[in-house]
Protein backbone atom coordinates (compact mmCIF):
# COMPACT_ATOMS: atom_id res chain seq x y z
CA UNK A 1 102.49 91.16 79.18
CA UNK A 2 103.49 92.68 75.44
CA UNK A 3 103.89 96.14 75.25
CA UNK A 4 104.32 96.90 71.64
CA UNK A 5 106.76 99.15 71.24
CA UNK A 6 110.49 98.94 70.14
CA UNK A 7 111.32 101.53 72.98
CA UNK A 8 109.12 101.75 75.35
CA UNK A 9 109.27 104.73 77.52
CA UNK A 10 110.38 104.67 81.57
CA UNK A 11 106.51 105.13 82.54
CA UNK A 12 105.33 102.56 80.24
CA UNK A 13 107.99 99.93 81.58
CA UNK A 14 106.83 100.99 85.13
CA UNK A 15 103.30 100.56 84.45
CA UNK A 16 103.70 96.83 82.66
CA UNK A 17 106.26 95.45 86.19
CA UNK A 18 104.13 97.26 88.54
CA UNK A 19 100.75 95.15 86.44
CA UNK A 20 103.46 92.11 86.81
CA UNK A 21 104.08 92.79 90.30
CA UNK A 22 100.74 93.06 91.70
CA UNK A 23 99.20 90.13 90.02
CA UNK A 24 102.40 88.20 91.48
CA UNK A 25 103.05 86.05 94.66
CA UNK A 26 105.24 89.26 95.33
CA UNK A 27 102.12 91.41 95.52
CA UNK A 28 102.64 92.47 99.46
CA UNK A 29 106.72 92.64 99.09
CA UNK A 30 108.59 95.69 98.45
CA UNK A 31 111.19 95.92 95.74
CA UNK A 32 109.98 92.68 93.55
CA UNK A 33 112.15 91.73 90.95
CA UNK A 34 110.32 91.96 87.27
CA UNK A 35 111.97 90.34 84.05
CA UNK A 36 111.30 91.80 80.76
CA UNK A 37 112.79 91.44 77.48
CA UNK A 38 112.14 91.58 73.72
CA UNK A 39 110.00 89.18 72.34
CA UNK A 40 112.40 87.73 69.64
CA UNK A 41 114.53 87.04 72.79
CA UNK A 42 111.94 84.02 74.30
CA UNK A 43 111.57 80.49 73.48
CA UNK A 44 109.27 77.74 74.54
CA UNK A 45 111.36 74.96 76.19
CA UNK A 46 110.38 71.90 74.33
CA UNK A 47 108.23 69.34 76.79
CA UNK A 48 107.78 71.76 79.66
CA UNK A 49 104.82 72.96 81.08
CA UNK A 50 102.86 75.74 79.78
CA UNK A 51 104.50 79.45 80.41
CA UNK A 52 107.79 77.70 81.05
CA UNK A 53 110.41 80.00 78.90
CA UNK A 54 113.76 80.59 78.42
CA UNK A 55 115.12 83.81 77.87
CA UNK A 56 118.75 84.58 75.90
CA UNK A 57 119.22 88.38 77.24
CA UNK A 58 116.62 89.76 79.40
CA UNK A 59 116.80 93.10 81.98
CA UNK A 60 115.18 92.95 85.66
CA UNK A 61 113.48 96.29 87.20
CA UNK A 62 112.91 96.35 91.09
CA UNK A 63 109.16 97.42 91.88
CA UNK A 64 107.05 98.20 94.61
CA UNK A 65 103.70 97.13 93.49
CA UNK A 66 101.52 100.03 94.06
CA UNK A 67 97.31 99.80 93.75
CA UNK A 68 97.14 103.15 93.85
CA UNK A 69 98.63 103.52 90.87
CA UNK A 70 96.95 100.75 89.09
CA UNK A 71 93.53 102.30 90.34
CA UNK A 72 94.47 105.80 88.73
CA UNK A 73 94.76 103.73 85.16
CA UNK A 74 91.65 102.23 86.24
CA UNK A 75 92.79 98.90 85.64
CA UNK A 76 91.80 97.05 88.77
CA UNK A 77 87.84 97.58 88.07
């Protein structure tokens, strides 16, 4: 997910782990582990498979992923 913003705001980060979370294997765990970072911080490693990246500096938020949430942004329609 981008979020394009050079500081995005503490809701905003929420909102874009929570969207991680719940579309993850992690949906039905509590306190999933999200990765996020800038984008000039990725790069493709060369001859993997696609989505495989590797990230210099990165920062993890813990989530519960929450539908209710998602369903009050109206994004699980």
């Amino acid at each position: 997910m981008v979020i394009e913003s050079n500081q995005p705001d503490e809701e905003t980060l929420r909102l874009a782990a929570n969207i991680a979370a719940y579309f993850s294997s992690g949906r039905y765990s509590s306190s999933v582990p999200v990765t996020y970072c800038f984008i000039k911080e990725l790069k493709k490693i060369p001859g993997s498979k696609p989505g495989m990246v590797q990230l210099s500096s990165y920062k993890t938020i813990y989530i519960d992923p929450n539908e209710e949430e998602l369903n009050a942004y109206q994004l699980l329609q």
